[in-house]
PDB file of N, CA and C in Angstrom:
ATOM      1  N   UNK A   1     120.674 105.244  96.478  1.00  0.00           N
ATOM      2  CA  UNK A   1     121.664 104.930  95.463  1.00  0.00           C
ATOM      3  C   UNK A   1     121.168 105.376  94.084  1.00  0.00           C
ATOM      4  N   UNK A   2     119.825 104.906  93.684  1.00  0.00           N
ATOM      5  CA  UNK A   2     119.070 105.597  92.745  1.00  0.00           C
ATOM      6  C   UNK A   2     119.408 106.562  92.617  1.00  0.00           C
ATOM      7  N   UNK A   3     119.089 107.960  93.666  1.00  0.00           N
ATOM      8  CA  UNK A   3     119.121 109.366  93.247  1.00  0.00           C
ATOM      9  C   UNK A   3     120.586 109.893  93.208  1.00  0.00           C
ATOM     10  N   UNK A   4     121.644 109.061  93.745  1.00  0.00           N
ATOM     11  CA  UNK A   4     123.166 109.431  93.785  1.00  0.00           C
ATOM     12  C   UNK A   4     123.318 109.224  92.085  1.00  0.00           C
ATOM     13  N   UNK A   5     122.457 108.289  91.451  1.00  0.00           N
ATOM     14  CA  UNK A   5     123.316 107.925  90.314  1.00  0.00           C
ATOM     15  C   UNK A   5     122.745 108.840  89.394  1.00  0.00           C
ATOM     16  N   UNK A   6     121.503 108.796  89.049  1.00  0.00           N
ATOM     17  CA  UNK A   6     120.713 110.591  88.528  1.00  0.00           C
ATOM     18  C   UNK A   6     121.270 111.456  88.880  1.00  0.00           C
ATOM     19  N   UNK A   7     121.930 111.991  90.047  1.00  0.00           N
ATOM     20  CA  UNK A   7     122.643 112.988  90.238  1.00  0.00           C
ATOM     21  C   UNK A   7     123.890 113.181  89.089  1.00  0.00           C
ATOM     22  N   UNK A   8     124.579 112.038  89.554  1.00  0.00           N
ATOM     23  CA  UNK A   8     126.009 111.933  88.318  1.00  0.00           C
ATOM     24  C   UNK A   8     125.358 112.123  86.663  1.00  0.00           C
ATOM     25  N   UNK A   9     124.193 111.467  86.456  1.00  0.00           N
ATOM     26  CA  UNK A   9     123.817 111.512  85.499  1.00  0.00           C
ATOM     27  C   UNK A   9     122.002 111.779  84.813  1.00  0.00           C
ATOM     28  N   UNK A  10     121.737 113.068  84.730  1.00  0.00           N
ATOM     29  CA  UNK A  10     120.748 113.630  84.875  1.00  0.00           C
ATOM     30  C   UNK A  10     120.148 113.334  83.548  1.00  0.00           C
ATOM     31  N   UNK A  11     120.823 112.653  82.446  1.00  0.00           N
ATOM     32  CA  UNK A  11     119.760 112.273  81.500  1.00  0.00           C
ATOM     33  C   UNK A  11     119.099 110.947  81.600  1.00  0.00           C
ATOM     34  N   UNK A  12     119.972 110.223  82.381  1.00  0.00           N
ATOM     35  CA  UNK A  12     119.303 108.548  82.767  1.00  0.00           C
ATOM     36  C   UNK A  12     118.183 108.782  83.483  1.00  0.00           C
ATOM     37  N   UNK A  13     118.248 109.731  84.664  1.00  0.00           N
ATOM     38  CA  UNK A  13     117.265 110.299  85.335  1.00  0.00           C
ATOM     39  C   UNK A  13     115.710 110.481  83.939  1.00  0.00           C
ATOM     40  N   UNK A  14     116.020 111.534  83.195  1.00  0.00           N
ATOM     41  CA  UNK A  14     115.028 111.943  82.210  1.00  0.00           C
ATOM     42  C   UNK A  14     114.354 110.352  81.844  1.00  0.00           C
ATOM     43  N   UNK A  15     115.508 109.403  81.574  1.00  0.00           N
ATOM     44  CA  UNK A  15     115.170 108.745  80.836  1.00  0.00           C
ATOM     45  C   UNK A  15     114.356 107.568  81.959  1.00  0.00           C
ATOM     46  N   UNK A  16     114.681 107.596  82.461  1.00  0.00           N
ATOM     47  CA  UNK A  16     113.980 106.350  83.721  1.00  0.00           C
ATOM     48  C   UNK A  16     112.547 106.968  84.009  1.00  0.00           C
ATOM     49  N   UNK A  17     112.665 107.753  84.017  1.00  0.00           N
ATOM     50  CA  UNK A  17     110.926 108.966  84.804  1.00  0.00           C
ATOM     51  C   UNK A  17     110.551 109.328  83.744  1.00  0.00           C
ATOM     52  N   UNK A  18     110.724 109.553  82.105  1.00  0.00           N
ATOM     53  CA  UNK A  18     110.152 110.136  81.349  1.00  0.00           C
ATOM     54  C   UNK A  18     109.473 108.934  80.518  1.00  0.00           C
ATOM     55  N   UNK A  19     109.888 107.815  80.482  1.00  0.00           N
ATOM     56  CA  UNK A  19     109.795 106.733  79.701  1.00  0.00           C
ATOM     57  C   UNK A  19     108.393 106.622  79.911  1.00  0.00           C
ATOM     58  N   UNK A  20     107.742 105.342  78.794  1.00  0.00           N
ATOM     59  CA  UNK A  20     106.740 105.074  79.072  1.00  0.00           C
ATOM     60  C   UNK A  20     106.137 104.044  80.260  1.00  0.00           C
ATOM     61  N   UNK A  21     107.225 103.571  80.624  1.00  0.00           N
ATOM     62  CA  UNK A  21     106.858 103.009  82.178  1.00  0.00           C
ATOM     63  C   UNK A  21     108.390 103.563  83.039  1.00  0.00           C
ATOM     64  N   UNK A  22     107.872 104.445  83.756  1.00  0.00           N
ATOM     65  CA  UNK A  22     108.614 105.230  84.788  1.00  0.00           C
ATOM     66  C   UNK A  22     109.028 104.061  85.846  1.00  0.00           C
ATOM     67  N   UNK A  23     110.546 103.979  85.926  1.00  0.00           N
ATOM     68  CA  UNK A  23     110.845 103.186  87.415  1.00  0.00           C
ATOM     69  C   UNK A  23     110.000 104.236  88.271  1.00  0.00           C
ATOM     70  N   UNK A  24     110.056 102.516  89.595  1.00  0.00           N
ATOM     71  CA  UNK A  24     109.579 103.259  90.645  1.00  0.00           C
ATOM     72  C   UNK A  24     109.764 102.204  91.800  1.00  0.00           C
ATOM     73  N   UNK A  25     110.123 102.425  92.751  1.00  0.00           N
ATOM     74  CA  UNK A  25     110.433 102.050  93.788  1.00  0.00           C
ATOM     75  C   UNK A  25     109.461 102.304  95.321  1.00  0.00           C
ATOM     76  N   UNK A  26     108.870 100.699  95.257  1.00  0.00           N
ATOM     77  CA  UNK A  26     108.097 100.887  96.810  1.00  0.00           C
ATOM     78  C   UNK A  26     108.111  99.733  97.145  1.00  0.00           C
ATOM     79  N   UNK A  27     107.166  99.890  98.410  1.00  0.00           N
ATOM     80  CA  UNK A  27     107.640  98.754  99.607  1.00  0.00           C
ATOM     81  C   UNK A  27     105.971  98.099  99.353  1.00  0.00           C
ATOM     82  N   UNK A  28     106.058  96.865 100.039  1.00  0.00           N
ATOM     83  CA  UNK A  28     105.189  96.050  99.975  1.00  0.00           C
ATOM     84  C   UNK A  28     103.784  96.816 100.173  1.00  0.00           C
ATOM     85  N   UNK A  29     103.759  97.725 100.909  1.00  0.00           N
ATOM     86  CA  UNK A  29     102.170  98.658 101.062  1.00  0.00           C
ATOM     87  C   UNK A  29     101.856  99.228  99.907  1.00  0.00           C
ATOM     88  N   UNK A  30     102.920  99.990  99.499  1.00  0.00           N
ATOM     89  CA  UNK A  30     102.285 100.575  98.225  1.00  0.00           C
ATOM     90  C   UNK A  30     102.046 100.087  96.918  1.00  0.00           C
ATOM     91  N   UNK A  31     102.367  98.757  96.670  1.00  0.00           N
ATOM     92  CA  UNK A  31     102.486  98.946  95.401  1.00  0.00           C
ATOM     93  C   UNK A  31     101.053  98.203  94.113  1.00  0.00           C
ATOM     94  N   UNK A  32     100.187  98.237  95.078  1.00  0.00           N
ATOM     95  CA  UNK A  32      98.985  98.177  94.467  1.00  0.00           C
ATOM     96  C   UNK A  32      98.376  98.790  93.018  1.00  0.00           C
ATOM     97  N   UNK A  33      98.226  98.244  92.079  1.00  0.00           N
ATOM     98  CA  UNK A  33      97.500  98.850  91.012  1.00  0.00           C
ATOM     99  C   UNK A  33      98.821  99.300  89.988  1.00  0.00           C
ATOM    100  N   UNK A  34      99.964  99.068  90.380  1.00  0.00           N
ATOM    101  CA  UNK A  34     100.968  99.829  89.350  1.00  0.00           C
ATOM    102  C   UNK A  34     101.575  98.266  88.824  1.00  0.00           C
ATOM    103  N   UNK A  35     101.902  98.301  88.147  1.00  0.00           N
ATOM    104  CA  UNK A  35     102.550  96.981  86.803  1.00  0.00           C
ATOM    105  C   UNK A  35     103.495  97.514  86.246  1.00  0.00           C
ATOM    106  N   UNK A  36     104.370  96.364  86.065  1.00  0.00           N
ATOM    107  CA  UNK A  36     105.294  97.236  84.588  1.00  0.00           C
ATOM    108  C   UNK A  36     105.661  96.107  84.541  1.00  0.00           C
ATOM    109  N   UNK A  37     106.546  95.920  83.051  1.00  0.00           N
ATOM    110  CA  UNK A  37     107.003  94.810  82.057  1.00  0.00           C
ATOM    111  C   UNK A  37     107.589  93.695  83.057  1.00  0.00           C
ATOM    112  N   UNK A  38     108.494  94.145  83.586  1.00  0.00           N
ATOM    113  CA  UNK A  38     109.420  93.640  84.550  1.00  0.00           C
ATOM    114  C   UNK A  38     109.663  94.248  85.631  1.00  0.00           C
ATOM    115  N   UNK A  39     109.987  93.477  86.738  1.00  0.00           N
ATOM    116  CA  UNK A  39     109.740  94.051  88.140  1.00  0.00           C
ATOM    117  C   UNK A  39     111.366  93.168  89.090  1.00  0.00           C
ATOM    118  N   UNK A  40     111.650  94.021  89.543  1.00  0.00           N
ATOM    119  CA  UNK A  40     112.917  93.497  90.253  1.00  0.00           C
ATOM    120  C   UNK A  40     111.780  93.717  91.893  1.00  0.00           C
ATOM    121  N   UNK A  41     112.281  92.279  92.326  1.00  0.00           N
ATOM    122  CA  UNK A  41     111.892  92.250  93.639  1.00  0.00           C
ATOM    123  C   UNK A  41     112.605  91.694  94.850  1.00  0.00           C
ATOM    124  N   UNK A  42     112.525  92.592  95.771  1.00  0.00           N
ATOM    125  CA  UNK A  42     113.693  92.696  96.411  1.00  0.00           C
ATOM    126  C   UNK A  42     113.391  92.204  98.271  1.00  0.00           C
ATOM    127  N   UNK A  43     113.687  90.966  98.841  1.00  0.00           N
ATOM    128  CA  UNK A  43     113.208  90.136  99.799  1.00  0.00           C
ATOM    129  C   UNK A  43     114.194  91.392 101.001  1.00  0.00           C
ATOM    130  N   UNK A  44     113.991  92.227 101.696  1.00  0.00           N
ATOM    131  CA  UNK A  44     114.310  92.844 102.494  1.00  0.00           C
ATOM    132  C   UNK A  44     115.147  92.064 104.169  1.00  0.00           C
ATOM    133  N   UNK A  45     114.367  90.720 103.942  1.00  0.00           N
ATOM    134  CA  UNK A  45     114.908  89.865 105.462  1.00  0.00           C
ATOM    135  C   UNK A  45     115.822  89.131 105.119  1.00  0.00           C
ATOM    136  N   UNK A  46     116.708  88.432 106.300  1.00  0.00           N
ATOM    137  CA  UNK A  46     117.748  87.447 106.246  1.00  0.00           C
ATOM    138  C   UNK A  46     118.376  87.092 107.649  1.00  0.00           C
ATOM    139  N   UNK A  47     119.033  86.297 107.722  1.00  0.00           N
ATOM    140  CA  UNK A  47     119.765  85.931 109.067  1.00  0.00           C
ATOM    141  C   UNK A  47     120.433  86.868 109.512  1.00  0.00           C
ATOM    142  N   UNK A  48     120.502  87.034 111.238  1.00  0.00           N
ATOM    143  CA  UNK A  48     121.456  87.842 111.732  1.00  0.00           C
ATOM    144  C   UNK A  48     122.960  87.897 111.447  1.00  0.00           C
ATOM    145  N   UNK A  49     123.466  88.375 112.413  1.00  0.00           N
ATOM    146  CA  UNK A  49     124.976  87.747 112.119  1.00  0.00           C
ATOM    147  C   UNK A  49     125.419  86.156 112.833  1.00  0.00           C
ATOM    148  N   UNK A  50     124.598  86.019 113.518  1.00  0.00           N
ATOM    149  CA  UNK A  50     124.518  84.354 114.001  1.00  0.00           C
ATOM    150  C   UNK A  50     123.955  83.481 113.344  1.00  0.00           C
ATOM    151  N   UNK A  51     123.268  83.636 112.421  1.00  0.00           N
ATOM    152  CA  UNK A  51     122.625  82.477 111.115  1.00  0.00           C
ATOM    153  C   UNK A  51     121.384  82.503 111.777  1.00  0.00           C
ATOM    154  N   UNK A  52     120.816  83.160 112.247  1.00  0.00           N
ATOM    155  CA  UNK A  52     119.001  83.380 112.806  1.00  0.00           C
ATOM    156  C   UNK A  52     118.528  84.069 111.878  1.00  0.00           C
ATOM    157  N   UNK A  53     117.195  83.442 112.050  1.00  0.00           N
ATOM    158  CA  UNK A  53     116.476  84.524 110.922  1.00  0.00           C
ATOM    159  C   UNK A  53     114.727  84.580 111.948  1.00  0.00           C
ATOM    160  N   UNK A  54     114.701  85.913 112.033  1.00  0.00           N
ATOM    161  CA  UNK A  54     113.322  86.229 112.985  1.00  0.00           C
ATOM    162  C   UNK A  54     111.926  85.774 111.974  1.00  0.00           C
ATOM    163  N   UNK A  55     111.338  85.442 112.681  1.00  0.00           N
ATOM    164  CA  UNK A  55     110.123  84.919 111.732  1.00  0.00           C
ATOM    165  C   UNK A  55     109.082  86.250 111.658  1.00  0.00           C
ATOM    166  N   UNK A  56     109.276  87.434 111.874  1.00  0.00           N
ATOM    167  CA  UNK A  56     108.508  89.011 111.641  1.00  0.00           C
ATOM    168  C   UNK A  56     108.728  89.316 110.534  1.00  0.00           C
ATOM    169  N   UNK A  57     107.880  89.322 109.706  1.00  0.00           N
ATOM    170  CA  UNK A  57     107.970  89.840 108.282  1.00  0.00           C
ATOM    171  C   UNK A  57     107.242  91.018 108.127  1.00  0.00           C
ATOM    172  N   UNK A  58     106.966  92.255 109.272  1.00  0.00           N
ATOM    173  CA  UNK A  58     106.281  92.964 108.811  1.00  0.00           C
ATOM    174  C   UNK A  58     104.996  92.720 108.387  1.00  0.00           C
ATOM    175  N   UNK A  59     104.762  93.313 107.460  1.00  0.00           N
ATOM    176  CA  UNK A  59     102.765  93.220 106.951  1.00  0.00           C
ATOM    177  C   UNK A  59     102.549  91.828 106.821  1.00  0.00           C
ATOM    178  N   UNK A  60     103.596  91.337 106.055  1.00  0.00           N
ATOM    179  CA  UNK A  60     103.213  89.469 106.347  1.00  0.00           C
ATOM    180  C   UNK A  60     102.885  88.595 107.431  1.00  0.00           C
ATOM    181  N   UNK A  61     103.259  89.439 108.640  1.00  0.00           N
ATOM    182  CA  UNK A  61     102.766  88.110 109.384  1.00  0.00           C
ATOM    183  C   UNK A  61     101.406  89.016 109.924  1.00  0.00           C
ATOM    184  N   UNK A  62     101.078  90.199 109.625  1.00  0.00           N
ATOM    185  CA  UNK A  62      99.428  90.678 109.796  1.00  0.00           C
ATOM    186  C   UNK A  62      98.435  89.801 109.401  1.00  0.00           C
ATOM    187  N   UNK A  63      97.227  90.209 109.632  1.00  0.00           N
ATOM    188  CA  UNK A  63      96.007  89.387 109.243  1.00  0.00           C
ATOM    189  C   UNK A  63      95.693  89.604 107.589  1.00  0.00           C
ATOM    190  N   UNK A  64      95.100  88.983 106.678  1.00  0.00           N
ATOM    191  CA  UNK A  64      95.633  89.167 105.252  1.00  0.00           C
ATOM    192  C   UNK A  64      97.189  89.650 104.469  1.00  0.00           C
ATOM    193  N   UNK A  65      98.360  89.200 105.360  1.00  0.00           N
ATOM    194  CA  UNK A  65      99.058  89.572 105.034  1.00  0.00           C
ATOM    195  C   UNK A  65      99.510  88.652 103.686  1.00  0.00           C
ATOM    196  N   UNK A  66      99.218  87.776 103.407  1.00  0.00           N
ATOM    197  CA  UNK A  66      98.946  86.992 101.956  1.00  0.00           C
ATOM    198  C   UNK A  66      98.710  87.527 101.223  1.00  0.00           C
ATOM    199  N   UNK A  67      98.100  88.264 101.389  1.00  0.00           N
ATOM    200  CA  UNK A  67      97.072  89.373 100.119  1.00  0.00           C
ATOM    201  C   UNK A  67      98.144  90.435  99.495  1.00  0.00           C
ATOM    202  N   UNK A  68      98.943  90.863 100.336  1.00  0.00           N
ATOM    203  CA  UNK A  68      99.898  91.751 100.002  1.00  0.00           C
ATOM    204  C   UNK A  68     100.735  91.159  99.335  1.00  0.00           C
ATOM    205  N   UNK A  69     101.249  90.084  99.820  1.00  0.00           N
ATOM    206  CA  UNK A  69     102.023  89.464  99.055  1.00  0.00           C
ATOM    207  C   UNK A  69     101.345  88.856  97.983  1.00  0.00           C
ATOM    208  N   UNK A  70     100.469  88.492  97.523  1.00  0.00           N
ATOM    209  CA  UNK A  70      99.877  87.973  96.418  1.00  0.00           C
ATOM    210  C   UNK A  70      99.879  89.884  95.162  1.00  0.00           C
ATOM    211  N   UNK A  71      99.701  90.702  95.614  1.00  0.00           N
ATOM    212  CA  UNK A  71      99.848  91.861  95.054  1.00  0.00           C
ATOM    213  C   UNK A  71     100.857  92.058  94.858  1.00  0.00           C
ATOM    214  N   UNK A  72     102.043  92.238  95.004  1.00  0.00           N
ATOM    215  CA  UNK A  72     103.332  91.713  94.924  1.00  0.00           C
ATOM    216  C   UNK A  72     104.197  91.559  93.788  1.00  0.00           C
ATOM    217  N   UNK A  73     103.999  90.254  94.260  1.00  0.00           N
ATOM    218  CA  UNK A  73     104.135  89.628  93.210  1.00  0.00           C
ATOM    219  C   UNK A  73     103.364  88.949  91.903  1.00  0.00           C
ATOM    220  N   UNK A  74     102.623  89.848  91.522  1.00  0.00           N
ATOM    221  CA  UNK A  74     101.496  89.944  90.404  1.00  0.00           C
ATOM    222  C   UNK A  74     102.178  90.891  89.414  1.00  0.00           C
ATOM    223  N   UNK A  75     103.010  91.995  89.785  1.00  0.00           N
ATOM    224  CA  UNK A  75     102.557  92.832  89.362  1.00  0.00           C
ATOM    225  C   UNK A  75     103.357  93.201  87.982  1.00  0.00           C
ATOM    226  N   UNK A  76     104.050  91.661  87.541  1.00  0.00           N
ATOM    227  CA  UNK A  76     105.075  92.125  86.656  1.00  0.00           C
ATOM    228  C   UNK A  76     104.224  91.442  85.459  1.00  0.00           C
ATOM    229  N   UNK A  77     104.345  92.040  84.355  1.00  0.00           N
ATOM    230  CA  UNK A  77     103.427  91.483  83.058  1.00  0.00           C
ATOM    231  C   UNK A  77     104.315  90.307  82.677  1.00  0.00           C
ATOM    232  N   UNK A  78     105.533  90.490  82.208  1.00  0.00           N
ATOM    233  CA  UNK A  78     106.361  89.504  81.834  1.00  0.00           C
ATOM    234  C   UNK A  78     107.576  88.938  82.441  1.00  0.00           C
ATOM    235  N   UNK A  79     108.115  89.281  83.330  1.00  0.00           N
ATOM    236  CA  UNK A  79     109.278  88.676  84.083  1.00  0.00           C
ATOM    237  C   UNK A  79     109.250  89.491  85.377  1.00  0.00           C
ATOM    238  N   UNK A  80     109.866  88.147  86.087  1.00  0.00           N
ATOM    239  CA  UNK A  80     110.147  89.353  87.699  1.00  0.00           C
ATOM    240  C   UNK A  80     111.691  88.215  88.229  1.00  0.00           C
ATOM    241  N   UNK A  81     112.330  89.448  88.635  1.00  0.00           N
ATOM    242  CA  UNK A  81     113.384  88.663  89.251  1.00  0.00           C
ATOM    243  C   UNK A  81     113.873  89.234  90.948  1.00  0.00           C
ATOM    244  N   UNK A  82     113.855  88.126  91.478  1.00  0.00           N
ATOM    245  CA  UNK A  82     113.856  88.410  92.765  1.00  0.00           C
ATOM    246  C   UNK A  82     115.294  87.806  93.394  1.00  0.00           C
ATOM    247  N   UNK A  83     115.776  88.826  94.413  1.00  0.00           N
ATOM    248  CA  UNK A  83     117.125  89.314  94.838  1.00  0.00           C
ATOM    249  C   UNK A  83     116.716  89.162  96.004  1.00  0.00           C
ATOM    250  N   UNK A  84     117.538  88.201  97.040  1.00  0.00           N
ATOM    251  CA  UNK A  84     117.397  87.612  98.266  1.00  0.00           C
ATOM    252  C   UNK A  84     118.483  86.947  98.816  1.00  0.00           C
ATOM    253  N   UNK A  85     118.785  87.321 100.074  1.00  0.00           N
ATOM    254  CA  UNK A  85     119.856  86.692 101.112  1.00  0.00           C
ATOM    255  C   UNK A  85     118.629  85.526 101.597  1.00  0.00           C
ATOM    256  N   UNK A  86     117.470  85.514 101.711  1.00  0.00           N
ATOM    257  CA  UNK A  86     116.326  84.489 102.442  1.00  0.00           C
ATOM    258  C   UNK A  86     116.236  83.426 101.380  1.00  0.00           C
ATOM    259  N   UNK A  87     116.556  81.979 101.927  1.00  0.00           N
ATOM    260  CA  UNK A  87     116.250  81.482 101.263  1.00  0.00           C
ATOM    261  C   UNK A  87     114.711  80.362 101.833  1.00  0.00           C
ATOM    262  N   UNK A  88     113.885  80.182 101.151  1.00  0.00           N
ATOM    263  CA  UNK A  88     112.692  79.800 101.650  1.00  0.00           C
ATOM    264  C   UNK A  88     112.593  78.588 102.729  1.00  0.00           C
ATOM    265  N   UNK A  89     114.029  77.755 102.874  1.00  0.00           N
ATOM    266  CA  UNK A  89     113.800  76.156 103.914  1.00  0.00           C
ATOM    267  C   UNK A  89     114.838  77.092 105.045  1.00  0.00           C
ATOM    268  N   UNK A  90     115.006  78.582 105.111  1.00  0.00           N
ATOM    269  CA  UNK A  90     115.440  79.213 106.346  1.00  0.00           C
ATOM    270  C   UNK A  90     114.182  79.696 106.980  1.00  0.00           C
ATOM    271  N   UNK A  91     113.306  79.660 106.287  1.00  0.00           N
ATOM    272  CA  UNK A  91     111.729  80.109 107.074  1.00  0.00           C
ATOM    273  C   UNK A  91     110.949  79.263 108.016  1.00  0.00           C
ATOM    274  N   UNK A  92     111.183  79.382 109.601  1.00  0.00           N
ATOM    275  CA  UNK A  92     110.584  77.957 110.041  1.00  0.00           C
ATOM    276  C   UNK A  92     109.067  77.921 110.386  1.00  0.00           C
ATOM    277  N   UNK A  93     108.309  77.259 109.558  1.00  0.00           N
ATOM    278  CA  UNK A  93     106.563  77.601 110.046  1.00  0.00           C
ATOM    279  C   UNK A  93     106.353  76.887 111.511  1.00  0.00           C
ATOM    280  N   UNK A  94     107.161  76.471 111.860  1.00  0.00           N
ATOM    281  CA  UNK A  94     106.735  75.708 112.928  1.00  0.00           C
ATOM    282  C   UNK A  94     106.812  76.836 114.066  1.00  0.00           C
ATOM    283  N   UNK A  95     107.201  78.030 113.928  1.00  0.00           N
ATOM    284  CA  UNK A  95     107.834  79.246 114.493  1.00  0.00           C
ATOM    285  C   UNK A  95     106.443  80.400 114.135  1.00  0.00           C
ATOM    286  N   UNK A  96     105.365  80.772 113.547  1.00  0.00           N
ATOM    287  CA  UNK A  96     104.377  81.285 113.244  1.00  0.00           C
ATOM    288  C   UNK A  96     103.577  80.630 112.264  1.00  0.00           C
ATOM    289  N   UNK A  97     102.212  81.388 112.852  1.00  0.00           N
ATOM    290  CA  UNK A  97     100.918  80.725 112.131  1.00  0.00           C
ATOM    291  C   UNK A  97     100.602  81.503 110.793  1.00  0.00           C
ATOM    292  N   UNK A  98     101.426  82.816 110.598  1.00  0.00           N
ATOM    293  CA  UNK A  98     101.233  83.766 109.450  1.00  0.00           C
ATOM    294  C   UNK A  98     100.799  83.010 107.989  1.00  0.00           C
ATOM    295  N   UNK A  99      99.779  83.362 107.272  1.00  0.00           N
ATOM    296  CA  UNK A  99      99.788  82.692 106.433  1.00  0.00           C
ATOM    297  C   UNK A  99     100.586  83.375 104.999  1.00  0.00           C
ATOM    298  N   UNK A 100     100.964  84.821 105.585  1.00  0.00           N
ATOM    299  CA  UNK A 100     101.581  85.504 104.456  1.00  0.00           C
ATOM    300  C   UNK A 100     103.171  85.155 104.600  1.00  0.00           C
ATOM    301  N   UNK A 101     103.671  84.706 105.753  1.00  0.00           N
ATOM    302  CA  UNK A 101     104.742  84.470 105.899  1.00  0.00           C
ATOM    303  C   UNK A 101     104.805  82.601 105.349  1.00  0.00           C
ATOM    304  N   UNK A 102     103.659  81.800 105.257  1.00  0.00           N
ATOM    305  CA  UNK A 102     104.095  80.114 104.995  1.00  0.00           C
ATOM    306  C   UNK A 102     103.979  80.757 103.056  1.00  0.00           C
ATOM    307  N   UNK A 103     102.893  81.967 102.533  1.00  0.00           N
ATOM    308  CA  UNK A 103     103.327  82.065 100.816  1.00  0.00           C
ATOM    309  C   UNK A 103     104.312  82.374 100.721  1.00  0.00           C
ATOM    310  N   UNK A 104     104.914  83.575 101.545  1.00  0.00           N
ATOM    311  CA  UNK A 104     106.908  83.749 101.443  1.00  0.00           C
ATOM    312  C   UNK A 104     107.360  82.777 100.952  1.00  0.00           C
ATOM    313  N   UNK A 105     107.415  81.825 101.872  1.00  0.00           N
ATOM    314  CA  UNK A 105     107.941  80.542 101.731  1.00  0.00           C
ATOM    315  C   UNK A 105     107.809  79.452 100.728  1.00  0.00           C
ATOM    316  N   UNK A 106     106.785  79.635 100.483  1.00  0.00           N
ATOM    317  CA  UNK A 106     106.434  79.248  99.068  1.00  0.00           C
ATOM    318  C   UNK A 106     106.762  79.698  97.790  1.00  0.00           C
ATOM    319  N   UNK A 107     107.002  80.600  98.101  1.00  0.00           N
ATOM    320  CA  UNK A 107     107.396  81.765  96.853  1.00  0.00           C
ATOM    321  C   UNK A 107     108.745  81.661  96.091  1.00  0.00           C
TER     322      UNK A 107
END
């Protein structure tokens, strides 16, 4: 959607990538060592179409998968706002031992 909208408009583009903090868009692996002012963060899971929600979070339910998530969500200097269909008492710990999936939940 990003690059559809740079397309329509190639100076927002200049202006998003040329700035002094360049958007940038990644997934929980990468985003180590990069910061910026504000950070939109974006919870990728949610219930099926039956109101289930799988307790697999990807790298979170790995071994240090806490850690990732503690990187994460660090990485905004001054505000972060986070955009989610998950809401944290849909997470059942009684369902995995993940400890990156009980900080989700915490989060």
């Amino acid at each position: 959607m990003l690059q559809s909208l740079f397309s329509a408009h190639p100076d927002l583009e200049e202006t998003a990538l040329q700035g002094d903090e360049p958007i940038f868009i990644k997934n929980l692996e990468n985003v180590q060592g990069d910061e910026r002012d504000f950070i939109l963060f974006s919870i990728g899971y949610g219930p099926d179409e039956d109101g289930k929600v799988s307790m697999n979070f990807g790298p979170l339910n790995r071994d240090g998968g806490w850690r990732r998530l503690n990187v994460a969500v660090t990485r905004a200097r001054y505000e972060m706002r986070v955009f989610s269909s998950l809401k944290g008492d849909q997470i059942d710990l009684n369902r995995t031992s993940s400890t990156g999936v009980e900080g989700l939940k915490a989060f």
